[in-house]
N, C-alpha and C. Protein backbone atom coordinates (compact mmCIF):
# COMPACT_ATOMS: atom_id res chain seq x y z
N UNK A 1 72.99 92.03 108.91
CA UNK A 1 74.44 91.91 108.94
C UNK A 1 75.04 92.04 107.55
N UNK A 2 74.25 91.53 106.67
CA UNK A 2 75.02 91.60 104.96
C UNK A 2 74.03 92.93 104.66
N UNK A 3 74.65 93.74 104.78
CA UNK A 3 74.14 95.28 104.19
C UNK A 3 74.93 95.46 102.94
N UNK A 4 74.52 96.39 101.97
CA UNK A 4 75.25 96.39 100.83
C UNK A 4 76.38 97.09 101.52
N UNK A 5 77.66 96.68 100.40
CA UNK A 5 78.82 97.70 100.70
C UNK A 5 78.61 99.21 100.14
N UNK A 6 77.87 99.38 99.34
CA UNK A 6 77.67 100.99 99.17
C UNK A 6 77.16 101.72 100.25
N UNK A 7 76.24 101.35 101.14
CA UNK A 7 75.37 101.98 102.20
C UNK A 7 76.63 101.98 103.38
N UNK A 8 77.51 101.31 103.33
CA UNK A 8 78.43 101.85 104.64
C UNK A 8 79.20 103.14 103.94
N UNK A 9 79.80 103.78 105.15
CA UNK A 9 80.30 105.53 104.84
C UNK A 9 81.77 104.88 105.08
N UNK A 10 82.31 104.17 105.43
CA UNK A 10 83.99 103.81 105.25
C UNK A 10 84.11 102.66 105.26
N UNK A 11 85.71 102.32 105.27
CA UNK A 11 86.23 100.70 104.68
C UNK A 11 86.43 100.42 106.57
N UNK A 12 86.49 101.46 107.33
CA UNK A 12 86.77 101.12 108.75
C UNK A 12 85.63 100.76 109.76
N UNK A 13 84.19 100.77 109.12
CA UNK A 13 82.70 100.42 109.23
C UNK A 13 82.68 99.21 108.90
N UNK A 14 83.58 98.76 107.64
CA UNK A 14 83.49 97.18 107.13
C UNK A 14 84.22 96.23 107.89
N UNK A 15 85.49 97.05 108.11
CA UNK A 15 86.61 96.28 108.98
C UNK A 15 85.37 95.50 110.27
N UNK A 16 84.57 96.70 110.97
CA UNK A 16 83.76 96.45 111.87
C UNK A 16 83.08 95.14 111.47
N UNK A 17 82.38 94.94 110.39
CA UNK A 17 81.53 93.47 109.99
C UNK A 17 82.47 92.12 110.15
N UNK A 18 84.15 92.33 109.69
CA UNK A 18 84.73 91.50 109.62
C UNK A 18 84.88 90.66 111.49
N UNK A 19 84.67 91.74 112.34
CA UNK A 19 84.19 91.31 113.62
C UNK A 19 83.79 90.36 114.15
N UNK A 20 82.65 90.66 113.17
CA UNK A 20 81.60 89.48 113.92
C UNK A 20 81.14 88.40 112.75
N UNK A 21 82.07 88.28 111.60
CA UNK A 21 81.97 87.23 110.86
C UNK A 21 81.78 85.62 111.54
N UNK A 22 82.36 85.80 112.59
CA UNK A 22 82.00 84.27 113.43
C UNK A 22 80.67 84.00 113.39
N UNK A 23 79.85 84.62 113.32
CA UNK A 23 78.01 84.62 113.63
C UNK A 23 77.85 84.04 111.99
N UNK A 24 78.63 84.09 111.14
CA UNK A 24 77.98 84.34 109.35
C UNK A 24 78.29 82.87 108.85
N UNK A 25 77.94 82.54 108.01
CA UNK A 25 78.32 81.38 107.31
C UNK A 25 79.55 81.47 105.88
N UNK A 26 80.33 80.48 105.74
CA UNK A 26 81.41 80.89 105.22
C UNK A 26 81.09 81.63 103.97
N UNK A 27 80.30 80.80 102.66
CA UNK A 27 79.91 81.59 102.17
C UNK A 27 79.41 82.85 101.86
N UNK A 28 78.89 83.55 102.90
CA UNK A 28 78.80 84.63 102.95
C UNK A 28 79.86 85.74 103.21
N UNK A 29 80.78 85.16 104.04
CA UNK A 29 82.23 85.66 104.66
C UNK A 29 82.76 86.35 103.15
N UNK A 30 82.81 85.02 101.84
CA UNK A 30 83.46 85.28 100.62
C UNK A 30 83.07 85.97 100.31
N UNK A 31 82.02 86.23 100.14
CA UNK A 31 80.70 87.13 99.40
C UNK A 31 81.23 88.27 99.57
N UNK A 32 81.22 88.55 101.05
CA UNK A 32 81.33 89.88 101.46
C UNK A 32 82.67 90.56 101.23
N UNK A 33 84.04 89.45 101.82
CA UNK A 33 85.30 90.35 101.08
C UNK A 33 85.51 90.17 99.73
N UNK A 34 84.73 89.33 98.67
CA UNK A 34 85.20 89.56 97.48
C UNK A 34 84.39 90.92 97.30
N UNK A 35 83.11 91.30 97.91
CA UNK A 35 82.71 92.78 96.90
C UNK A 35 83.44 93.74 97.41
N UNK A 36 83.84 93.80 98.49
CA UNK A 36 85.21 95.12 99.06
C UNK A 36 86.15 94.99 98.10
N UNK A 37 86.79 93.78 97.95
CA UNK A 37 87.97 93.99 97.30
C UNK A 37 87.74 94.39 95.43
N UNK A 38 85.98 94.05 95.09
CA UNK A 38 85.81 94.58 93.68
C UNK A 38 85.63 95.88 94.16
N UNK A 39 85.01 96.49 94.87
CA UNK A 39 84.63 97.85 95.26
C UNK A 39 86.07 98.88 95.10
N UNK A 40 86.69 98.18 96.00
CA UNK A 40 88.30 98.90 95.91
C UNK A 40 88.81 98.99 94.95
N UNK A 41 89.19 97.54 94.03
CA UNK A 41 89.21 97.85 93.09
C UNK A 41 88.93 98.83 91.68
N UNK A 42 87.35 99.11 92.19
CA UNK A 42 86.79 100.11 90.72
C UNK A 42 87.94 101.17 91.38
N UNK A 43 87.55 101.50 93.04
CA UNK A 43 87.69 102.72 93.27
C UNK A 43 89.60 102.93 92.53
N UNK A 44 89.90 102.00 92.70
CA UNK A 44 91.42 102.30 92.78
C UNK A 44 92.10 102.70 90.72
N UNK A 45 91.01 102.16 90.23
CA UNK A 45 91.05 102.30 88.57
C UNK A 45 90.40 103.96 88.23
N UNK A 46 89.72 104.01 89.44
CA UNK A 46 88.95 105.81 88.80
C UNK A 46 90.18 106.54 89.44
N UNK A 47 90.96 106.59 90.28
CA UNK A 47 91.34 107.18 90.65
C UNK A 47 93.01 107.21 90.03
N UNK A 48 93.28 106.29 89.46
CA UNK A 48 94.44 105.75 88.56
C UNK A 48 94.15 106.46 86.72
N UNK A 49 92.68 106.33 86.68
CA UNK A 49 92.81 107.17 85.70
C UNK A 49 92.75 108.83 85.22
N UNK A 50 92.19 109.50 86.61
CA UNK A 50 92.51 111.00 86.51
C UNK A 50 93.84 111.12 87.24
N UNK A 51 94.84 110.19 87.58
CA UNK A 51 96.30 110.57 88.62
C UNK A 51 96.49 111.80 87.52
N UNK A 52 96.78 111.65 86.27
CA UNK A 52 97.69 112.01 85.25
C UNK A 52 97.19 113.53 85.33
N UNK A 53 95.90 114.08 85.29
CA UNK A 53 95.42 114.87 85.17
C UNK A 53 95.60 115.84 86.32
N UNK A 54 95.22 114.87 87.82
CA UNK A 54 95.50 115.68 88.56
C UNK A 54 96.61 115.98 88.97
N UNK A 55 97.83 115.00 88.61
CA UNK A 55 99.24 116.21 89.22
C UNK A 55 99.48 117.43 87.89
N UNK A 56 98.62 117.01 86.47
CA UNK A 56 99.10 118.30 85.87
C UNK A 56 98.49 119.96 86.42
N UNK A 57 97.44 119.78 87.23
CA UNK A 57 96.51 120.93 87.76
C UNK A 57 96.75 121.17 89.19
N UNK A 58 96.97 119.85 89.24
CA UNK A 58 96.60 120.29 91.47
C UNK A 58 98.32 120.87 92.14
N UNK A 59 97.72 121.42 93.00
CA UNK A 59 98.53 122.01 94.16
C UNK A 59 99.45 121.06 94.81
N UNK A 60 100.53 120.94 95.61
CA UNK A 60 101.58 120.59 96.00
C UNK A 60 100.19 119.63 97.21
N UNK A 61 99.84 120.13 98.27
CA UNK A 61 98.76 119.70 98.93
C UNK A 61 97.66 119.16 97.94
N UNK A 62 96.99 119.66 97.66
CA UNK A 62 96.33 118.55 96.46
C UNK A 62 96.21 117.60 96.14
N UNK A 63 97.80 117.76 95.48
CA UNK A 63 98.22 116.33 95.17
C UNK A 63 98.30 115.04 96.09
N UNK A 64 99.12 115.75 96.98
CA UNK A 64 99.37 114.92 98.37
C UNK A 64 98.32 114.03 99.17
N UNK A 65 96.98 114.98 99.12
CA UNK A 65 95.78 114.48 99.07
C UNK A 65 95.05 113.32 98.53
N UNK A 66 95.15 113.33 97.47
CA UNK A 66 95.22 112.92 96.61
C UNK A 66 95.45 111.27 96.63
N UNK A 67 97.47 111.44 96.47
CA UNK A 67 97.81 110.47 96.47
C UNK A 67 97.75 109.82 97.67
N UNK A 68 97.43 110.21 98.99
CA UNK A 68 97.13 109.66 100.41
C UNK A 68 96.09 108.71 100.16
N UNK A 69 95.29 109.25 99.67
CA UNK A 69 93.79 108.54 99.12
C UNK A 69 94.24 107.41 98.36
N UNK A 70 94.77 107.51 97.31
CA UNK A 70 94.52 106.36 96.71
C UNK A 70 95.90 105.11 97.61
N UNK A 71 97.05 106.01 98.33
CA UNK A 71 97.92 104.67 98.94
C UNK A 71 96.47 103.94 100.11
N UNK A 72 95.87 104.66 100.49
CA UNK A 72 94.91 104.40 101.40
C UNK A 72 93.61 102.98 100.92
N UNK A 73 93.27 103.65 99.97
CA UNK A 73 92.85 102.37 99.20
C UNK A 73 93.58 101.25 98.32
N UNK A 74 94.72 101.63 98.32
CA UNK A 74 95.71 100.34 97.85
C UNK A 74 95.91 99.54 98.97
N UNK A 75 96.20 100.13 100.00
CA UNK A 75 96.74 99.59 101.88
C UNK A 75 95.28 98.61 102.04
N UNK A 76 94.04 99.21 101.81
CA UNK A 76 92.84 98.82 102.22
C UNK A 76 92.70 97.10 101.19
N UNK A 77 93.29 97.20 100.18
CA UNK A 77 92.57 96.40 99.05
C UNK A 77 93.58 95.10 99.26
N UNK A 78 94.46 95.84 99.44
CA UNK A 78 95.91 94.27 99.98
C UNK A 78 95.46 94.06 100.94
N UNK A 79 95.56 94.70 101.78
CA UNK A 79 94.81 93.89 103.64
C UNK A 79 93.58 93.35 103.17
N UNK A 80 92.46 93.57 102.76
CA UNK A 80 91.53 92.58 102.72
C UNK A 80 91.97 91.65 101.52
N UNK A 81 92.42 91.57 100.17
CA UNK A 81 93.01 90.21 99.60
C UNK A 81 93.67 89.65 100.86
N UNK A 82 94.82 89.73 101.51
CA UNK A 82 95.31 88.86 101.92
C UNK A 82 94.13 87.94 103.24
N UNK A 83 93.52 89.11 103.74
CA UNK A 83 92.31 88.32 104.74
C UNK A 83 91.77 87.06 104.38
N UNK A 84 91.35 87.46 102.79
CA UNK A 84 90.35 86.87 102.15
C UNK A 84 91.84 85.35 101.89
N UNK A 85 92.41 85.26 101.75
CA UNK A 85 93.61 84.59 101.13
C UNK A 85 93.85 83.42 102.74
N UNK A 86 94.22 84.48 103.44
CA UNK A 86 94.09 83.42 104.54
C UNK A 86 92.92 82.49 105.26
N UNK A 87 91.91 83.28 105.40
CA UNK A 87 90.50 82.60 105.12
C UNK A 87 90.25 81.65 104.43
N UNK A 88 90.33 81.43 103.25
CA UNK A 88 90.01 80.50 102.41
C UNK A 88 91.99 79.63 102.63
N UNK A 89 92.79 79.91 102.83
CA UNK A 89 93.04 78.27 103.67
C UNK A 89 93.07 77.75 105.11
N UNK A 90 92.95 78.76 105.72
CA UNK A 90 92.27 78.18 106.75
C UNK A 90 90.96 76.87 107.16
N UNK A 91 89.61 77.84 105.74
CA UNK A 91 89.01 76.53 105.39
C UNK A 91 89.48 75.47 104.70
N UNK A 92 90.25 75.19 103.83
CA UNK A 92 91.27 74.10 103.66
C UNK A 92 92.02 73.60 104.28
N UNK A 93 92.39 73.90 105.11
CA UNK A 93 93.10 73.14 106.49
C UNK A 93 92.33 72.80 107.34
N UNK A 94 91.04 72.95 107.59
CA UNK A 94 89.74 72.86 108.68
C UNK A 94 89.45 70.76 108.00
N UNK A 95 89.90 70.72 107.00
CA UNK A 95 89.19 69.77 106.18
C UNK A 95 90.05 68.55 106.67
């Protein structure tokens, strides 16, 4: 069930783990959305640092591409912070 996050092929494969987090222990729950949300993170800094480059070269589509991708992993990285956000008070209110 805790497979690395590199070995899954999308963030909509992970969504899938968040599933069946009931079976996992909390700690592990954290484990798992804090490395998505570092994962997203790198991804969202590589892709923040060629933006500049690629609207000076790329195509009208390209671009668009592009920037789909990275709103896509911004959309991805807020939905799991906030998961992770409600989660952890939820376990504070469990108490």
């Amino acid at each position: 069930m805790i497979s690395p996050i590199e070995d899954i092929q999308s963030y909509e494969q992970i969504l899938g783990k968040v599933f069946f987090f009931r079976y996992m222990e909390e700690h592990e729950i954290i484990t798992i959305l804090t490395n998505i949300i570092e994962n997203l993170n790198r991804k969202i800094d590589d892709y923040n640092q060629v933006k500049s480059n690629i609207f000076e070269v790329a195509e009208r589509h390209e671009y668009s591409t592009f920037s789909y991708g990275l709103d896509y992993l911004v959309f991805t990285r807020n939905w799991y912070q906030n998961y992770l956000s409600e989660y952890r008070a939820s376990l504070v209110s469990q108490d």
